[in-house]
Protein backbone atom coordinates (compact mmCIF):
# COMPACT_ATOMS: atom_id res chain seq x y z
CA UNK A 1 0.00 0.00 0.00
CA UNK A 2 1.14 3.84 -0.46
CA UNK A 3 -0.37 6.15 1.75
CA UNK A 4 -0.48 10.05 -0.74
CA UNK A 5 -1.43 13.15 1.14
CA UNK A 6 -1.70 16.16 -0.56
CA UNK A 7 -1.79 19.90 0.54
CA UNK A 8 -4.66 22.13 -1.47
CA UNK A 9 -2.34 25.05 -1.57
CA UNK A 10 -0.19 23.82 -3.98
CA UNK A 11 -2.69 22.06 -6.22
CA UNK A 12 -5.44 25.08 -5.73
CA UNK A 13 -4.21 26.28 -9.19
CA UNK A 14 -5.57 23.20 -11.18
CA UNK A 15 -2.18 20.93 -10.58
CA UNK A 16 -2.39 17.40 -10.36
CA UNK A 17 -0.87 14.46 -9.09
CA UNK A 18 -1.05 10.59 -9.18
CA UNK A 19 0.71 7.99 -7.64
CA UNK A 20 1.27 4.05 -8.77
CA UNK A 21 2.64 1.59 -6.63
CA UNK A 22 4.58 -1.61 -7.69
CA UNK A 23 6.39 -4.27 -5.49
CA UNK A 24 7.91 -2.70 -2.62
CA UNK A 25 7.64 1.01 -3.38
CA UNK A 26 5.79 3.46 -5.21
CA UNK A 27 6.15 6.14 -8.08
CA UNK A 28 4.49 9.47 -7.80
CA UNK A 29 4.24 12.18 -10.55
CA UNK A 30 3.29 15.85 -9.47
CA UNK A 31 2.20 17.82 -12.81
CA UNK A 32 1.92 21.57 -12.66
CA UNK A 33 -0.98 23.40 -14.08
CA UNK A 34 -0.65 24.25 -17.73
CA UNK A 35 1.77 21.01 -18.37
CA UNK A 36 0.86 18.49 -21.12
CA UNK A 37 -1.42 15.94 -19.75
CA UNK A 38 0.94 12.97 -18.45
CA UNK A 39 4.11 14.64 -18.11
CA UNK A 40 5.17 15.39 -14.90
CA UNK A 41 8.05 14.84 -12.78
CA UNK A 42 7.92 11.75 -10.95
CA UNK A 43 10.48 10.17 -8.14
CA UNK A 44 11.07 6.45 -6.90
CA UNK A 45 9.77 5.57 -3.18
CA UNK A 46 11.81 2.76 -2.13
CA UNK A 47 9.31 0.61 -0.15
CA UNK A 48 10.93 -1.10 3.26
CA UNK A 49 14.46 -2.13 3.45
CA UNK A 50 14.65 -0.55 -0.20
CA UNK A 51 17.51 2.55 -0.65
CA UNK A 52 15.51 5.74 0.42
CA UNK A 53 17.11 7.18 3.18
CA UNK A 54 13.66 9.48 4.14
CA UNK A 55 11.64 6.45 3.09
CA UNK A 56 8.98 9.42 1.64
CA UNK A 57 8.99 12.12 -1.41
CA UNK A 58 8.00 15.57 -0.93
CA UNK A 59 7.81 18.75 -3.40
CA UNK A 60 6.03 21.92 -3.22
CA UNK A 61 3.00 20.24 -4.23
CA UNK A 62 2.58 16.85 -2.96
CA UNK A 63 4.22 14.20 0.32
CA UNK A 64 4.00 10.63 -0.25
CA UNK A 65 5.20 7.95 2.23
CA UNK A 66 5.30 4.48 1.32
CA UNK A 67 3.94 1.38 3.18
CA UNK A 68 4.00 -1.65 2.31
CA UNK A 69 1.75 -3.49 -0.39
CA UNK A 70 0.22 -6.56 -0.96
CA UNK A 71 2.88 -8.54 -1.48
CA UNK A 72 5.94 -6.71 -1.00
CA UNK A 73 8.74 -7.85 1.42
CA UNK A 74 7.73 -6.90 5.24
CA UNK A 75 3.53 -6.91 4.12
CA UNK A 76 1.72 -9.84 5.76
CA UNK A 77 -0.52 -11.74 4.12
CA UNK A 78 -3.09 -9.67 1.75
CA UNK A 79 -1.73 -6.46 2.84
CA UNK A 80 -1.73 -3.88 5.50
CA UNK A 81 -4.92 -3.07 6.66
CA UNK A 82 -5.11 1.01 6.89
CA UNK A 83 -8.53 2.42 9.17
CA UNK A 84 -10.31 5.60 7.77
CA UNK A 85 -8.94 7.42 11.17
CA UNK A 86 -5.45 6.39 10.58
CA UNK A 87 -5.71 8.20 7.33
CA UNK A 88 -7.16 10.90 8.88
CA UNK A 89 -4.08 11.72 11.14
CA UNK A 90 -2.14 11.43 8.00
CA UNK A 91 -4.25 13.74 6.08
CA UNK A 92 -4.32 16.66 9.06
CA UNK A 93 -0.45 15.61 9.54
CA UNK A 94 0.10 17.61 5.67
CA UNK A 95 -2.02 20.60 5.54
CA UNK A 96 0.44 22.68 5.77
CA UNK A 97 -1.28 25.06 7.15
CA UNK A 98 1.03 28.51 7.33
CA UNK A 99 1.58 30.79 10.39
CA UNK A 100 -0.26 34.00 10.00
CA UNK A 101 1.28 37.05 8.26
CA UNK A 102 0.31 40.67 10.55
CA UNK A 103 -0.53 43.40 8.86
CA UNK A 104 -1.31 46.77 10.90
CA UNK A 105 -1.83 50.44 10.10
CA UNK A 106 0.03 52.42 11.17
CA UNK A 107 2.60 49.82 9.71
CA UNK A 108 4.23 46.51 11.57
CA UNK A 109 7.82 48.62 13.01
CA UNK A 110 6.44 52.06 12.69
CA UNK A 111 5.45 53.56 15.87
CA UNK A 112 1.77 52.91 17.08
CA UNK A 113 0.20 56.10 18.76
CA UNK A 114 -1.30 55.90 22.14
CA UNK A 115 -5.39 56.78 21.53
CA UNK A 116 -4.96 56.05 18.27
CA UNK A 117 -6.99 53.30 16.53
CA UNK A 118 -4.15 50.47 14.74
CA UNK A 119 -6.17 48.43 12.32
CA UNK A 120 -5.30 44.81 12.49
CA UNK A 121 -5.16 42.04 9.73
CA UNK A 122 -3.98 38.94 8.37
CA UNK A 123 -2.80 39.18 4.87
CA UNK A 124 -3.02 36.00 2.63
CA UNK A 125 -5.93 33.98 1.97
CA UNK A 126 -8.73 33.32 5.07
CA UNK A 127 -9.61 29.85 3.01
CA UNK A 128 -10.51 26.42 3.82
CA UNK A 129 -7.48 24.05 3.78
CA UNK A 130 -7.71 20.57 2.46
CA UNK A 131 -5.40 16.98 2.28
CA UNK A 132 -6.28 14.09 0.98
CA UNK A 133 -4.58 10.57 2.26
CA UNK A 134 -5.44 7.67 0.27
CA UNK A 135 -4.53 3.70 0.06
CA UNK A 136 -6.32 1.45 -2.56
CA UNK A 137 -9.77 1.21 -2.56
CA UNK A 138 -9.91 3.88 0.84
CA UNK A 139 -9.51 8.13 0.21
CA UNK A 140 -9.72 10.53 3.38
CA UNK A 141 -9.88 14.21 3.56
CA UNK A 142 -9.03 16.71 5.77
CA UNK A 143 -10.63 19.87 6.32
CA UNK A 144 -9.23 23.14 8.28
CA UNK A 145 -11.21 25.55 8.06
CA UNK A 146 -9.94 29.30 10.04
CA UNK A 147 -12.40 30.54 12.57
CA UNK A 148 -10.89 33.42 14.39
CA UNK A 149 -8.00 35.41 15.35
CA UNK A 150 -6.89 35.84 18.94
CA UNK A 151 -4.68 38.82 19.38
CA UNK A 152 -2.64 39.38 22.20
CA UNK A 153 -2.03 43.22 21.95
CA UNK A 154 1.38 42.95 24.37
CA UNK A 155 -0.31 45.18 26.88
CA UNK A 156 -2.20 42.64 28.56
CA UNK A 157 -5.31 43.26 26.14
CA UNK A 158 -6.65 40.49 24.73
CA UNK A 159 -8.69 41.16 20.82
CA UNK A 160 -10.73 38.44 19.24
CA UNK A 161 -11.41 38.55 15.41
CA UNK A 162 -14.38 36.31 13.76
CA UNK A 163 -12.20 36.63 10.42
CA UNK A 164 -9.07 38.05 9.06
CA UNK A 165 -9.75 41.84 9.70
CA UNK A 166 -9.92 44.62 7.54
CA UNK A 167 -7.19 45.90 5.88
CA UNK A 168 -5.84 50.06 5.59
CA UNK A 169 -6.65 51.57 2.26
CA UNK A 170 -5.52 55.25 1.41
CA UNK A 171 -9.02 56.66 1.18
CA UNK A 172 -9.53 55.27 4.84
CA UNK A 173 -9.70 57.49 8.37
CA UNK A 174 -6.45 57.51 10.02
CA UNK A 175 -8.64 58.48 13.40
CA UNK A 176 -11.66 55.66 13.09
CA UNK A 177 -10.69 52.67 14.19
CA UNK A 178 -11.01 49.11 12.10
CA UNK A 179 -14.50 48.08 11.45
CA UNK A 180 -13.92 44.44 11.99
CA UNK A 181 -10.93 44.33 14.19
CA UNK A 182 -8.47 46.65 15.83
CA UNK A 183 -6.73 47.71 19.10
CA UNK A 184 -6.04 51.47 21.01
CA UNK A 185 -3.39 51.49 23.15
CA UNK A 186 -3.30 53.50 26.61
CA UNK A 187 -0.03 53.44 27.31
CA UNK A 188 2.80 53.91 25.26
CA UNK A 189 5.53 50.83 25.33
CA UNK A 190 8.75 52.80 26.41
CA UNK A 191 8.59 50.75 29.91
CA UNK A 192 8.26 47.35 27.87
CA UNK A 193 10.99 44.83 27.07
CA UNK A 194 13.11 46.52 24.71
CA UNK A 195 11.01 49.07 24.24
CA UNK A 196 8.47 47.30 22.35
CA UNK A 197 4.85 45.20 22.73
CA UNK A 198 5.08 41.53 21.34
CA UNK A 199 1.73 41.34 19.50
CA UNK A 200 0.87 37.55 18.32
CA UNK A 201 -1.88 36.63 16.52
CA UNK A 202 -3.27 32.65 16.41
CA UNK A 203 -5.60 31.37 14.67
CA UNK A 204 -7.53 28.74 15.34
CA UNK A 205 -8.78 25.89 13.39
CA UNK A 206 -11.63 23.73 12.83
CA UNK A 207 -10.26 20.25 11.70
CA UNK A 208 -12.94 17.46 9.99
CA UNK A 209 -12.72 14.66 7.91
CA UNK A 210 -14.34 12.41 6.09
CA UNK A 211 -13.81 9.10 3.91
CA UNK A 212 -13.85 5.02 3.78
CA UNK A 213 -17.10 5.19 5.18
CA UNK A 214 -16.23 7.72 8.47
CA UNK A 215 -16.04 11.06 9.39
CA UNK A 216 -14.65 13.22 12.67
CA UNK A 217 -13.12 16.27 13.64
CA UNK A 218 -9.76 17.02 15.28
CA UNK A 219 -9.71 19.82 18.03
CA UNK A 220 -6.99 22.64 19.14
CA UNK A 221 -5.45 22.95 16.01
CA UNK A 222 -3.73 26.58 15.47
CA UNK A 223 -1.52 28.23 13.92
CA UNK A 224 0.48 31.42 15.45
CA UNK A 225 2.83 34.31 14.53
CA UNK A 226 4.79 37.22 16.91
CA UNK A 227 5.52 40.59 16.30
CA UNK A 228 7.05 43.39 17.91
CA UNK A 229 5.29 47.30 17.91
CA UNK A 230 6.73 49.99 19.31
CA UNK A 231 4.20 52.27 21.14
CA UNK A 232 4.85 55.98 21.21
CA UNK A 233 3.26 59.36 23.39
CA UNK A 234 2.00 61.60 20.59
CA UNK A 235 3.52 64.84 21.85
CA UNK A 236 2.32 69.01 21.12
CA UNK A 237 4.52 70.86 19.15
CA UNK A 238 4.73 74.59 20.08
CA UNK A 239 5.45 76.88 17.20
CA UNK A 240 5.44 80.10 18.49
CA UNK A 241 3.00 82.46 20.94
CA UNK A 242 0.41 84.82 20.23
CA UNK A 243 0.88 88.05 21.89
């Protein structure tokens, strides 16, 4: 048997990929999106005891990891049975899901200004996720699909986001704050670590799956990423005096 997982990302473009498994190991061809059908570039899993040092084959579009098959040296007799839920593990196990990219306005590294809105966002897609682990005659897919964003604003505030926020355009108030998810600080950061707030945002996940007859759902997945804002007193500027 082969087990194939495959993260959407890669393949959301239209690619495609196939795997064939003979004696101990497998072949599996990845073929980019615009290539002539059947051309692709394919790679040799050595099956057990074979000369593959990872034992699996990985691009930037699909992971395969050989098992044994019927047959092949190290299988018992008639094969390995594989369970929908095994699969499932598998499946969830490649996502690939990606840690968030923060966006803010005023910018990530330019100072913040205390009673001043920051807008907060996520840039990238806010898309379900799917990977798909498969032996012969059995196919199971993962699902992640994002449900929030928790923001920990370094300043002991705590911001929860039902989506990926709403990102700064030019034609936007610099003085109204986001209308799906922002912060105002109080207090500027100069007493902080280094001068700075560490702002992370984390997302979390709501895993399924489904195939071979079963379905379930996976819990606490997320995914995470850290920044650091610096915080700054807006201070008056006096010009001159009226007499």
């Amino acid at each position: 048997m082969c087990v194939l997982a495959s993260a959407s990302p890669a393949l959301a473009g239209g690619g495609q990929g196939w795997v064939t498994c003979h004696g101990a190991g497998c072949s599996l061809t990845a073929q980019d999106d615009g290539s002539p059908a059947g051309t692709g570039t394919a790679a040799h899993l050595n099956g057990p005891g074979g000369g593959s040092k990872s034992g699996c084959f990985t691009d930037a579009a699909t992971i395969a990891c050989p098992l044994p098959v019927p047959g092949g040296p190290g299988a018992p007799p008639g094969g390995l049975p594989v369970s929908p839920a095994v699969l499932a593990q598998t499946a969830v196990k490649h996502l690939g899901l990606q840690p968030p990219l923060i966006e803010a306005s005023p910018p990530v590294g330019v100072d913040q200004l205390v009673n001043v809105p920051t807008w907060l966002w996520l840039a990238g897609p806010w898309n379900p996720v799917h990977a798909t682990a498969a032996v012969p005659g059995v196919s199971v897919t993962a699902t992640a699909v994002p449900q929030l964003v928790t923001w920990r604003m370094g300043d002991g505030s705590v911001v929860v986001c039902h989506g990926p926020g709403t990102p700064f355009t030019a034609g936007d108030n610099p003085d109204a704050s986001s209308p799906t998810c922002g912060h105002t600080y109080r207090e500027s950061s100069a007493s902080a670590p280094g001068g700075v707030f560490t702002v992370t945002a984390t997302i979390t996940w709501k895993v399924t799956w489904a195939g071979g007859g079963g379905r379930g759902a996976f819990g606490g997945l997320t995914t995470t990423a850290t920044v650091q804002m610096p915080v700054a007193e807006s201070q008056a500027i006096v010009t001159g005096t009226t007499p």
